[in-house]
C-alpha atoms as a PDB file:
ATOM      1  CA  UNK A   1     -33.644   5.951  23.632  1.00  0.00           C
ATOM      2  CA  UNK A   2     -31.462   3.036  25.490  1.00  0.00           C
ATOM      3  CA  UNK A   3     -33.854   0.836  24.463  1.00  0.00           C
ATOM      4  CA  UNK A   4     -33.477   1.847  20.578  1.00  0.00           C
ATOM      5  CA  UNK A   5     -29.522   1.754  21.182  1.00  0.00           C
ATOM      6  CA  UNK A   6     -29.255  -1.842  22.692  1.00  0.00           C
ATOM      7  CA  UNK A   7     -31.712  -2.746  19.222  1.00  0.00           C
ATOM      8  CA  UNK A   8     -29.858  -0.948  16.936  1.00  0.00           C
ATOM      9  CA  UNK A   9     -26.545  -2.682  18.723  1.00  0.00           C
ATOM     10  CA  UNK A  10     -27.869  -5.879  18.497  1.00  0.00           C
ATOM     11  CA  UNK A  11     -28.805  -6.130  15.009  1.00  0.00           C
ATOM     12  CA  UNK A  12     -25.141  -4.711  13.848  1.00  0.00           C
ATOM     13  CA  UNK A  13     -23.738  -7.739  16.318  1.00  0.00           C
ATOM     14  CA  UNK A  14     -26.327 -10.382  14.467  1.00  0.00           C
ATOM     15  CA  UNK A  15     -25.086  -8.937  11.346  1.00  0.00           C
ATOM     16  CA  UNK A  16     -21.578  -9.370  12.221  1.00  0.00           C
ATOM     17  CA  UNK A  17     -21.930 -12.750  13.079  1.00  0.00           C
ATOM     18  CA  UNK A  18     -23.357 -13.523   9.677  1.00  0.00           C
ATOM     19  CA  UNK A  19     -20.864 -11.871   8.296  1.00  0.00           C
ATOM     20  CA  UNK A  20     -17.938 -13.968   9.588  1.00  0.00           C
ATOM     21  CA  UNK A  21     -19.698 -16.895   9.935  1.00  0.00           C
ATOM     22  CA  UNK A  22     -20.612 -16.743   6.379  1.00  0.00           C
ATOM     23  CA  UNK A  23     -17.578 -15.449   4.702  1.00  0.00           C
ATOM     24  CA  UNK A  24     -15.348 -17.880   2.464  1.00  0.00           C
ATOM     25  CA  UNK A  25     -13.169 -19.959   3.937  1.00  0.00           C
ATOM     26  CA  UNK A  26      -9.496 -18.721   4.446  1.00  0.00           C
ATOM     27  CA  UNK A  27      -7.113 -18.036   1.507  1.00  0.00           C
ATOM     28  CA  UNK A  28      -4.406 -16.219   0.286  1.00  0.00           C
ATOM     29  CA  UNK A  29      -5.067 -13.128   1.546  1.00  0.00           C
ATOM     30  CA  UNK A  30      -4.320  -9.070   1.703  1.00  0.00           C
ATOM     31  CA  UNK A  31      -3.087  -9.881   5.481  1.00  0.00           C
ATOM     32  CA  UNK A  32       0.629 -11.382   5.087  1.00  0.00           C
ATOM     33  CA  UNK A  33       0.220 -14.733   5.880  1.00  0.00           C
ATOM     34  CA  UNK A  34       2.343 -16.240   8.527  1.00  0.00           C
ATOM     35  CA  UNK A  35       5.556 -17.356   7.873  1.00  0.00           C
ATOM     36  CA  UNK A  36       5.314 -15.506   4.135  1.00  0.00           C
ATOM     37  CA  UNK A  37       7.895 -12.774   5.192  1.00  0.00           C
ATOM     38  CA  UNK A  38      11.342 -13.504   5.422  1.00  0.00           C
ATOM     39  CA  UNK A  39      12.532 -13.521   9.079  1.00  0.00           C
ATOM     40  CA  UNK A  40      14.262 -10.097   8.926  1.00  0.00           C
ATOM     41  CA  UNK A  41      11.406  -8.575   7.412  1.00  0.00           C
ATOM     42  CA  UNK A  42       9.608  -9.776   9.979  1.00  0.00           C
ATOM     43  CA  UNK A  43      11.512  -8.235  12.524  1.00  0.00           C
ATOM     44  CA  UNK A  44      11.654  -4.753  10.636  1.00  0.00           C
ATOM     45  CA  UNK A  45       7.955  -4.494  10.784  1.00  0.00           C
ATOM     46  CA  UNK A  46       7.462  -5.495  14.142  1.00  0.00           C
ATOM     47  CA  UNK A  47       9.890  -2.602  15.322  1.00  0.00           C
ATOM     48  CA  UNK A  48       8.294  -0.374  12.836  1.00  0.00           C
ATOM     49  CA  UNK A  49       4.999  -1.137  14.333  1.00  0.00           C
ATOM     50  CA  UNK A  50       5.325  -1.140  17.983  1.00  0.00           C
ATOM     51  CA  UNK A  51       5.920   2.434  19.651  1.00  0.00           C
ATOM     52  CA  UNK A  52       2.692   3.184  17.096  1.00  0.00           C
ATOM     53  CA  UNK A  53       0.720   0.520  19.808  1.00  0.00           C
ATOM     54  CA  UNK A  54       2.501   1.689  22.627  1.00  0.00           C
ATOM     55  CA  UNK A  55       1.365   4.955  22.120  1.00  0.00           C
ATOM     56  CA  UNK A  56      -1.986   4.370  20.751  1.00  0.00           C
ATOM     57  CA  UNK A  57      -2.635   1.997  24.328  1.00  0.00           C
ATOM     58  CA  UNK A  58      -1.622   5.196  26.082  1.00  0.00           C
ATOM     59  CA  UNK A  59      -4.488   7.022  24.419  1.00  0.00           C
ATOM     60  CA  UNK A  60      -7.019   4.513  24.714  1.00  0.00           C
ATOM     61  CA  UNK A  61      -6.338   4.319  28.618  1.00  0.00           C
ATOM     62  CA  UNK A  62      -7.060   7.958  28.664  1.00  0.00           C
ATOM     63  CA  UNK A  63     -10.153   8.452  26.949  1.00  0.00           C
ATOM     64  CA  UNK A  64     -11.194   5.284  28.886  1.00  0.00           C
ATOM     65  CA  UNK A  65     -10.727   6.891  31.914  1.00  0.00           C
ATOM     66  CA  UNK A  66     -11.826  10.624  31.313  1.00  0.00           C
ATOM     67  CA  UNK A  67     -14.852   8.986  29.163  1.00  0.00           C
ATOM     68  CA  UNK A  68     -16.094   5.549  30.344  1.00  0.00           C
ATOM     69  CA  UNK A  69     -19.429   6.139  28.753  1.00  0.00           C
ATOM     70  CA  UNK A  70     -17.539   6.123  25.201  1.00  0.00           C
ATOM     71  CA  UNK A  71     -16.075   1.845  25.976  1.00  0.00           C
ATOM     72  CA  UNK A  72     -18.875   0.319  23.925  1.00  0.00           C
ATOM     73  CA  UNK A  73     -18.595   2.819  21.116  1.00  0.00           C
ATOM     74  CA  UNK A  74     -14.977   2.060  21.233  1.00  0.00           C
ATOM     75  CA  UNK A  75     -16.124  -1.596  21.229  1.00  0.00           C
ATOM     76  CA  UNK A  76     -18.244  -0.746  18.046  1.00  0.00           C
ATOM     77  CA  UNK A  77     -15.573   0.198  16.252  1.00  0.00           C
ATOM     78  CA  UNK A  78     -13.832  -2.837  16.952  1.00  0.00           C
ATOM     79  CA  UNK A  79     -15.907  -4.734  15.718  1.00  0.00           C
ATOM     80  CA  UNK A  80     -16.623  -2.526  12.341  1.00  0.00           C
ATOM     81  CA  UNK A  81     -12.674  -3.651  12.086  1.00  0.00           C
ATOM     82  CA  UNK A  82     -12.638  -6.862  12.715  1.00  0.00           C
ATOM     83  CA  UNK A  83     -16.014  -7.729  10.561  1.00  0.00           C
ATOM     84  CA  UNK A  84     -15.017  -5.848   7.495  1.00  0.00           C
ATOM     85  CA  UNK A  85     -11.559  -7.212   7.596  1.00  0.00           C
ATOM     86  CA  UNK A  86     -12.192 -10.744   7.867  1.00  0.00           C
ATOM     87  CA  UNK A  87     -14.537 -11.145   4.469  1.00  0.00           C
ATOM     88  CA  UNK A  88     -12.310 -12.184   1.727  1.00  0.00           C
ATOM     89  CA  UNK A  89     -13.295 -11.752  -1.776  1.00  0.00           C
ATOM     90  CA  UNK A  90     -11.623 -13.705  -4.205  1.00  0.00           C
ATOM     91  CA  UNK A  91      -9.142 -11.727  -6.415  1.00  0.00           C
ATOM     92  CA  UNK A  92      -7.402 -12.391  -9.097  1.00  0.00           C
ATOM     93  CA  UNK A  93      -4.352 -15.535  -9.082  1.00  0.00           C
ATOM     94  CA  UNK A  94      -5.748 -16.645  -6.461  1.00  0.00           C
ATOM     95  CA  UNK A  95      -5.450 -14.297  -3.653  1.00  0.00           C
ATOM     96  CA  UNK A  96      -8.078 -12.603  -2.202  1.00  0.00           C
ATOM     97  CA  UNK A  97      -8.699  -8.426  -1.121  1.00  0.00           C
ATOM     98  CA  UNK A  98     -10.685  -8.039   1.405  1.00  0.00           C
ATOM     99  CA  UNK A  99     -12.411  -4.308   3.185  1.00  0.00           C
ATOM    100  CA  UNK A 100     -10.198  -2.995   6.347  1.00  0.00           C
ATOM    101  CA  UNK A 101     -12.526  -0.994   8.498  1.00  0.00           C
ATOM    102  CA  UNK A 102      -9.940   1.496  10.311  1.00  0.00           C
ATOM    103  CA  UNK A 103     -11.553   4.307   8.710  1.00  0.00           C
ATOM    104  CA  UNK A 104     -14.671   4.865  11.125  1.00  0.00           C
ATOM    105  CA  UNK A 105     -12.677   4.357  14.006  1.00  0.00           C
ATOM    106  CA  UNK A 106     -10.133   6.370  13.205  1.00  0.00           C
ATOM    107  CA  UNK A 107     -12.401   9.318  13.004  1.00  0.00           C
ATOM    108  CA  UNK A 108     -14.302   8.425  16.370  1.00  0.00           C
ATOM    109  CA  UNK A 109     -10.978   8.359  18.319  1.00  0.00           C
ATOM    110  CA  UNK A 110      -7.984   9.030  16.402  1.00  0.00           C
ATOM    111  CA  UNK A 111      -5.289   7.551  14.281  1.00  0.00           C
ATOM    112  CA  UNK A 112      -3.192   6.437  18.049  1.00  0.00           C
ATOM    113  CA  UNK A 113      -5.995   4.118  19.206  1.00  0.00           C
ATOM    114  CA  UNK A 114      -6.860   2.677  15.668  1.00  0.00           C
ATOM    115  CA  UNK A 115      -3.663   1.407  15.953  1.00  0.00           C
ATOM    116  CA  UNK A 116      -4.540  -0.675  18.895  1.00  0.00           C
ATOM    117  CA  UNK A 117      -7.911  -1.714  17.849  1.00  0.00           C
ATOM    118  CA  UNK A 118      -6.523  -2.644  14.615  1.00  0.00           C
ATOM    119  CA  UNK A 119      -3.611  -4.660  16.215  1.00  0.00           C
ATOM    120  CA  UNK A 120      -6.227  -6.288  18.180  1.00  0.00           C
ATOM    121  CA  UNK A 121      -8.343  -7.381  15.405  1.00  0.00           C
ATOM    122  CA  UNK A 122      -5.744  -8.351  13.785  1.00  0.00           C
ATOM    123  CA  UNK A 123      -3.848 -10.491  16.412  1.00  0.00           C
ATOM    124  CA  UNK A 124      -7.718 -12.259  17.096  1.00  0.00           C
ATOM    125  CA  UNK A 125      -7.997 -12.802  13.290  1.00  0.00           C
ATOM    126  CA  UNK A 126      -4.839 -14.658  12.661  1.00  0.00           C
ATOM    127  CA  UNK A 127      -5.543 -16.832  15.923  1.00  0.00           C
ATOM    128  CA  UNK A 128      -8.991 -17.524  15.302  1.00  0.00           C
ATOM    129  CA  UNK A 129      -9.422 -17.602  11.586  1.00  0.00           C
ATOM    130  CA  UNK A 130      -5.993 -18.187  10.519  1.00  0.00           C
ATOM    131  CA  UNK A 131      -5.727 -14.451   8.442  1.00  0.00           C
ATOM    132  CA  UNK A 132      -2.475 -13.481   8.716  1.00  0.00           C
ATOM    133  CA  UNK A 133       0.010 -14.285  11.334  1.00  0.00           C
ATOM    134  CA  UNK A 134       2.261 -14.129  14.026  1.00  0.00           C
ATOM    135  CA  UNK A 135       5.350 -13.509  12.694  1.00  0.00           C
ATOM    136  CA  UNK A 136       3.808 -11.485  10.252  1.00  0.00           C
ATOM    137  CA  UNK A 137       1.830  -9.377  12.926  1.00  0.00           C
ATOM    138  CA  UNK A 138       4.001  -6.407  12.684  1.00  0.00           C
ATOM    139  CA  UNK A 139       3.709  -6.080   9.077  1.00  0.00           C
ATOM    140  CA  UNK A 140      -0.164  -6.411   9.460  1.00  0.00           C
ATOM    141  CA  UNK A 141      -0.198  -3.714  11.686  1.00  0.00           C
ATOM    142  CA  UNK A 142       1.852  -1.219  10.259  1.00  0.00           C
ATOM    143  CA  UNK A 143      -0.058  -1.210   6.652  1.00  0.00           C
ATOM    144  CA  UNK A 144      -3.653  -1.358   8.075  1.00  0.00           C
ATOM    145  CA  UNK A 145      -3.575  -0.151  11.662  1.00  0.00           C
ATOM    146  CA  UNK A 146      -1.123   2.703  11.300  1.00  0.00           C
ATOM    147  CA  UNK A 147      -0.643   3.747   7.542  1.00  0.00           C
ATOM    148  CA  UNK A 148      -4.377   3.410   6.895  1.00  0.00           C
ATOM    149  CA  UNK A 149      -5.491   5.137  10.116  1.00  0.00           C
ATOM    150  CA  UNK A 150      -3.536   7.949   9.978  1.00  0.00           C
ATOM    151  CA  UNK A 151      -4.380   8.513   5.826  1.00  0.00           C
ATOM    152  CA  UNK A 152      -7.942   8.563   7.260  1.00  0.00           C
ATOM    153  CA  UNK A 153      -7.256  10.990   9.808  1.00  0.00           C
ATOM    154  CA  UNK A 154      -5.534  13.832   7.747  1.00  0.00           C
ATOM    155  CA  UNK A 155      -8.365  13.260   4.976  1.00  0.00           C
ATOM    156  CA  UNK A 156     -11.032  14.017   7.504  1.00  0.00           C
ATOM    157  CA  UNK A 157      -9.424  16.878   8.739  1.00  0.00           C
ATOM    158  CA  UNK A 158      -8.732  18.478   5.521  1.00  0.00           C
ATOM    159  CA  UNK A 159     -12.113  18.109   4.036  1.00  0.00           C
ATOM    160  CA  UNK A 160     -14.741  17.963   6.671  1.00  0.00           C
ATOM    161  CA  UNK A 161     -15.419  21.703   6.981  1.00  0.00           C
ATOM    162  CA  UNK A 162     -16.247  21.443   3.858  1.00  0.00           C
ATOM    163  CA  UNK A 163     -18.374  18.473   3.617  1.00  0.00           C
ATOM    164  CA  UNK A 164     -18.254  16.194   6.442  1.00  0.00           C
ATOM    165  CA  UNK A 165     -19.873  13.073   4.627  1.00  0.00           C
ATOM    166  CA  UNK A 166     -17.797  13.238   1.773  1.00  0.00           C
ATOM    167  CA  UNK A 167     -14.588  13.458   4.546  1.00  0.00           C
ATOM    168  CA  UNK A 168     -15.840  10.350   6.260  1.00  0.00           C
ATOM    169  CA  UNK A 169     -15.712   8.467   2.592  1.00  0.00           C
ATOM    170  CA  UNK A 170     -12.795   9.922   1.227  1.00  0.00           C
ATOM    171  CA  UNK A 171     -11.140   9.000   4.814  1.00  0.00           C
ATOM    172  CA  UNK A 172     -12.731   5.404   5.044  1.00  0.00           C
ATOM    173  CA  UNK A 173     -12.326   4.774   1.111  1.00  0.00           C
ATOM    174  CA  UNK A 174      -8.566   5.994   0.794  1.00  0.00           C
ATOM    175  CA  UNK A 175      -7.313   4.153   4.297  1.00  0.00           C
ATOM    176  CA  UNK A 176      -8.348   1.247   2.352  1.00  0.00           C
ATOM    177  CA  UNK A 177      -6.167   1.769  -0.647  1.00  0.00           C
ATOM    178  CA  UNK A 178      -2.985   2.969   0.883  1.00  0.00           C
ATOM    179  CA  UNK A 179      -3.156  -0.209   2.939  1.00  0.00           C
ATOM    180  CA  UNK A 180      -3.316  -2.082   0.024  1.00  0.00           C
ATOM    181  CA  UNK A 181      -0.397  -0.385  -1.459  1.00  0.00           C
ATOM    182  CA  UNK A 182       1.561  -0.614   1.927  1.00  0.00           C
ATOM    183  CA  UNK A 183       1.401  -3.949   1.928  1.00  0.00           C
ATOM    184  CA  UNK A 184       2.014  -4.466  -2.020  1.00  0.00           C
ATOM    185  CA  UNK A 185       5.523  -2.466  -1.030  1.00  0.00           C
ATOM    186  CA  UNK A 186       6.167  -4.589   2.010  1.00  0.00           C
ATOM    187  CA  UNK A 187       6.028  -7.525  -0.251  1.00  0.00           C
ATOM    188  CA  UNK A 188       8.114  -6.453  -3.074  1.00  0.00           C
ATOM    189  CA  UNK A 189      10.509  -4.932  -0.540  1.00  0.00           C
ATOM    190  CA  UNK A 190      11.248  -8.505   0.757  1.00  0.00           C
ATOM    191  CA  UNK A 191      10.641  -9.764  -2.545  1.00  0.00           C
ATOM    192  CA  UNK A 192      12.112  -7.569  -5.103  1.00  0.00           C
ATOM    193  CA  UNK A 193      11.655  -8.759  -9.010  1.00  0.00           C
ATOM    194  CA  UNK A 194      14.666 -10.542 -10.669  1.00  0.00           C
ATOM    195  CA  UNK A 195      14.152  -7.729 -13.479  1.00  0.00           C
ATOM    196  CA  UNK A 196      12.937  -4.084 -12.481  1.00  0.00           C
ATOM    197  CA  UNK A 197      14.050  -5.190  -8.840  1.00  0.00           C
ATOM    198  CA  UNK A 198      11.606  -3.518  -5.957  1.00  0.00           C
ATOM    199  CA  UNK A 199       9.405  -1.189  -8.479  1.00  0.00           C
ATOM    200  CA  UNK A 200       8.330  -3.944 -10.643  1.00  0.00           C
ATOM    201  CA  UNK A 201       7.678  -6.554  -8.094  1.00  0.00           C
ATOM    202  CA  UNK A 202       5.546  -3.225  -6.442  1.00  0.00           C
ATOM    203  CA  UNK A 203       3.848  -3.150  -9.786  1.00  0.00           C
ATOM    204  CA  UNK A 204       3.150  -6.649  -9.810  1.00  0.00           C
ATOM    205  CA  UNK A 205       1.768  -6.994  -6.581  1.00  0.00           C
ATOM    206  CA  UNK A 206      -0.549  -3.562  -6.476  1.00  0.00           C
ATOM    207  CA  UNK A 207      -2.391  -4.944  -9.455  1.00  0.00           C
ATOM    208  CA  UNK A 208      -3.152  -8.371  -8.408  1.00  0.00           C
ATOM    209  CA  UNK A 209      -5.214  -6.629  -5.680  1.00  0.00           C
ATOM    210  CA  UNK A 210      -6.343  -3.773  -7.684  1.00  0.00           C
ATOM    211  CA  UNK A 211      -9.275  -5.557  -9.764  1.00  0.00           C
ATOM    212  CA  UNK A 212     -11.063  -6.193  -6.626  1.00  0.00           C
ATOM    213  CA  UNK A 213      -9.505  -3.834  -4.104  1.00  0.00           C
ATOM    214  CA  UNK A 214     -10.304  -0.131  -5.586  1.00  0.00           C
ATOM    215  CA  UNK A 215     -14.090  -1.430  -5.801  1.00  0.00           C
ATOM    216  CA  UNK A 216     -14.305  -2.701  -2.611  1.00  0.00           C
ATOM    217  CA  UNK A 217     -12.289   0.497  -1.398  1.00  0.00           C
ATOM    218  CA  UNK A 218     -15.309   2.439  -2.349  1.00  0.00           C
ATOM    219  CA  UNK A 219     -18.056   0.151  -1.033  1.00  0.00           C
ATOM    220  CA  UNK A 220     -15.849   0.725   2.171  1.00  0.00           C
ATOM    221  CA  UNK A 221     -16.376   4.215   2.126  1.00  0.00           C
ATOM    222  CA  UNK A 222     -20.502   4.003   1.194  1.00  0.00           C
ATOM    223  CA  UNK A 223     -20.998   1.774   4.434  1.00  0.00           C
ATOM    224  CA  UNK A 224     -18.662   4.048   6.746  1.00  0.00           C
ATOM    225  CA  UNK A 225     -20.852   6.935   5.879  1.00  0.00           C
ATOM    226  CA  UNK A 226     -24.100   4.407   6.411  1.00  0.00           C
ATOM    227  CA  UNK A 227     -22.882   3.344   9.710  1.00  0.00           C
ATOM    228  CA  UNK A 228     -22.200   6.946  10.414  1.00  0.00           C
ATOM    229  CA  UNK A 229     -25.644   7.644   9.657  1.00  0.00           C
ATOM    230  CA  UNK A 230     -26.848   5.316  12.515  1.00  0.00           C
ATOM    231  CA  UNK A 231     -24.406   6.820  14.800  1.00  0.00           C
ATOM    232  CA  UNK A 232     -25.905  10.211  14.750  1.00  0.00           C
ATOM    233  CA  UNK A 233     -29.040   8.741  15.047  1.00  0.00           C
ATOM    234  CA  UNK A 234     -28.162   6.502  18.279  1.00  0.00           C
ATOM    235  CA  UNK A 235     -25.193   7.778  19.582  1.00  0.00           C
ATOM    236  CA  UNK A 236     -25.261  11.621  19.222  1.00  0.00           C
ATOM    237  CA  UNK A 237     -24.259  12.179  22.970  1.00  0.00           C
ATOM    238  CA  UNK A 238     -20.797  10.193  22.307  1.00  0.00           C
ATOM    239  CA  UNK A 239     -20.714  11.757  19.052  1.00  0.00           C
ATOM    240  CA  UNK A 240     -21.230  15.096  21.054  1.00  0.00           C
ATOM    241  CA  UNK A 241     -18.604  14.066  23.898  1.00  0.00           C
ATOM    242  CA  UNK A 242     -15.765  13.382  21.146  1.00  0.00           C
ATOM    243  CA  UNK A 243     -17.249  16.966  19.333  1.00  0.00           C
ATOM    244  CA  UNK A 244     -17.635  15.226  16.219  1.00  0.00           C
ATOM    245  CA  UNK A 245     -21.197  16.624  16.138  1.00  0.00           C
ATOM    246  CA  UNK A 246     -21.896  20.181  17.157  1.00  0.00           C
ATOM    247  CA  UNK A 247     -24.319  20.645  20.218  1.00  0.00           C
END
């Protein structure tokens, strides 16, 4: 069985390489780009953001600890995150949407330590491939490590007595699309329309992403409930341990 795990673990890591080695170069993207925000903006979200971190760091120290065997699953879902996030797909007006990955973790460990995987990924992405930002960090975080995470988290829970698949795509696929509208409203809040003011800047924003986002929102949600398939079949003692699976 270890031996199938470290196979099954390398072939998602040569995938993931492909992935980002092969995905288009960087663009105008769903991440804020750095410097985009107005400094005050900047600021905002970074406050917003923070105690969300804090807190999520306290609850990745303690599963750590009560549960070292879970680190590499929590490494896993990582770097589901940080692959799914950093392909770009060309949208419309030149930006680009792009998949977000918080879902899977999120219902491995919890909303709190999404938000500090996510802040990782996202701090390693706009260092190493130039997504994002910096200054724009806090902004990041808040629509796709915190909003998205905890959308996921309260979809699971309401529907997976009922069907836990269909929780696990509804949970990956909607994370997706209220980060997408997070950060549509974080944009037209610092840049509100001349005419129609915040709402129609909102408007404008959500559907430049929309063409491509809602479909890749539900390819999203397929390949969480693929990935969760392998899971069961390779991990089912963590899976057991977090009593995601019955024994």
């Amino acid at each position: 069985m270890k031996k199938h795990k470290i196979l099954h673990l390398a072939s998602m890591a040569g995938l993931s390489a492909y992935l980002i080695i092969g995905s288009p170069a960087p663009a105008q993207a769903m991440h804020i780009a750095e410097g985009f925000l107005p400094i005050q903006w900047a600021v905002i979200w970074w406050i917003v953001a923070l105690p969300f971190f804090l807190l999520g760091l306290r609850s990745l120290v303690r599963i750590t600890k009560e549960h070292p065997e879970l680190k590499l699953l929590l490494a896993l879902a990582g770097a589901f995150t940080f692959v799914l996030s950093a392909l770009k797909i060309p949208s419309v007006t030149g930006s680009c949407s792009h998949p977000t990955g918080t879902g899977l973790g999120t219902i491995l460990f919890g909303p709190s330590v999404m938000s500090v995987l996510g802040g990782l990924v996202l701090l390693f992405q706009a260092l190493l491939l130039a997504h994002g930002g910096l200054t724009t960090l806090g902004a990041n975080m808040f629509s796709m490590a915190v909003v998205g995470p905890f959308v996921a988290y309260g979809i699971y829970n309401l529907v997976k007595n009922k069907n836990q698949k269909l929780a696990i795509f509804l949970a990956a696929t909607l994370a997706d699309l209220l980060t997408y509208l997070i950060t549509s409203l974080q944009l037209a809040l610092a840049f509100p329309a001349a005419s129609g003011g915040v709402i129609a800047a909102f408007l404008k924003f959500a559907g430049i992403f929309a063409f491509t986002q809602i479909p890749l929102a539900i390819i999203e949600g397929l390949l969480t409930v693929l990935v969760w398939n392998w899971l069961q079949e390779y991990n089912q003692e963590e899976l057991k341990t977090l009593k995601l699976i019955r024994n």
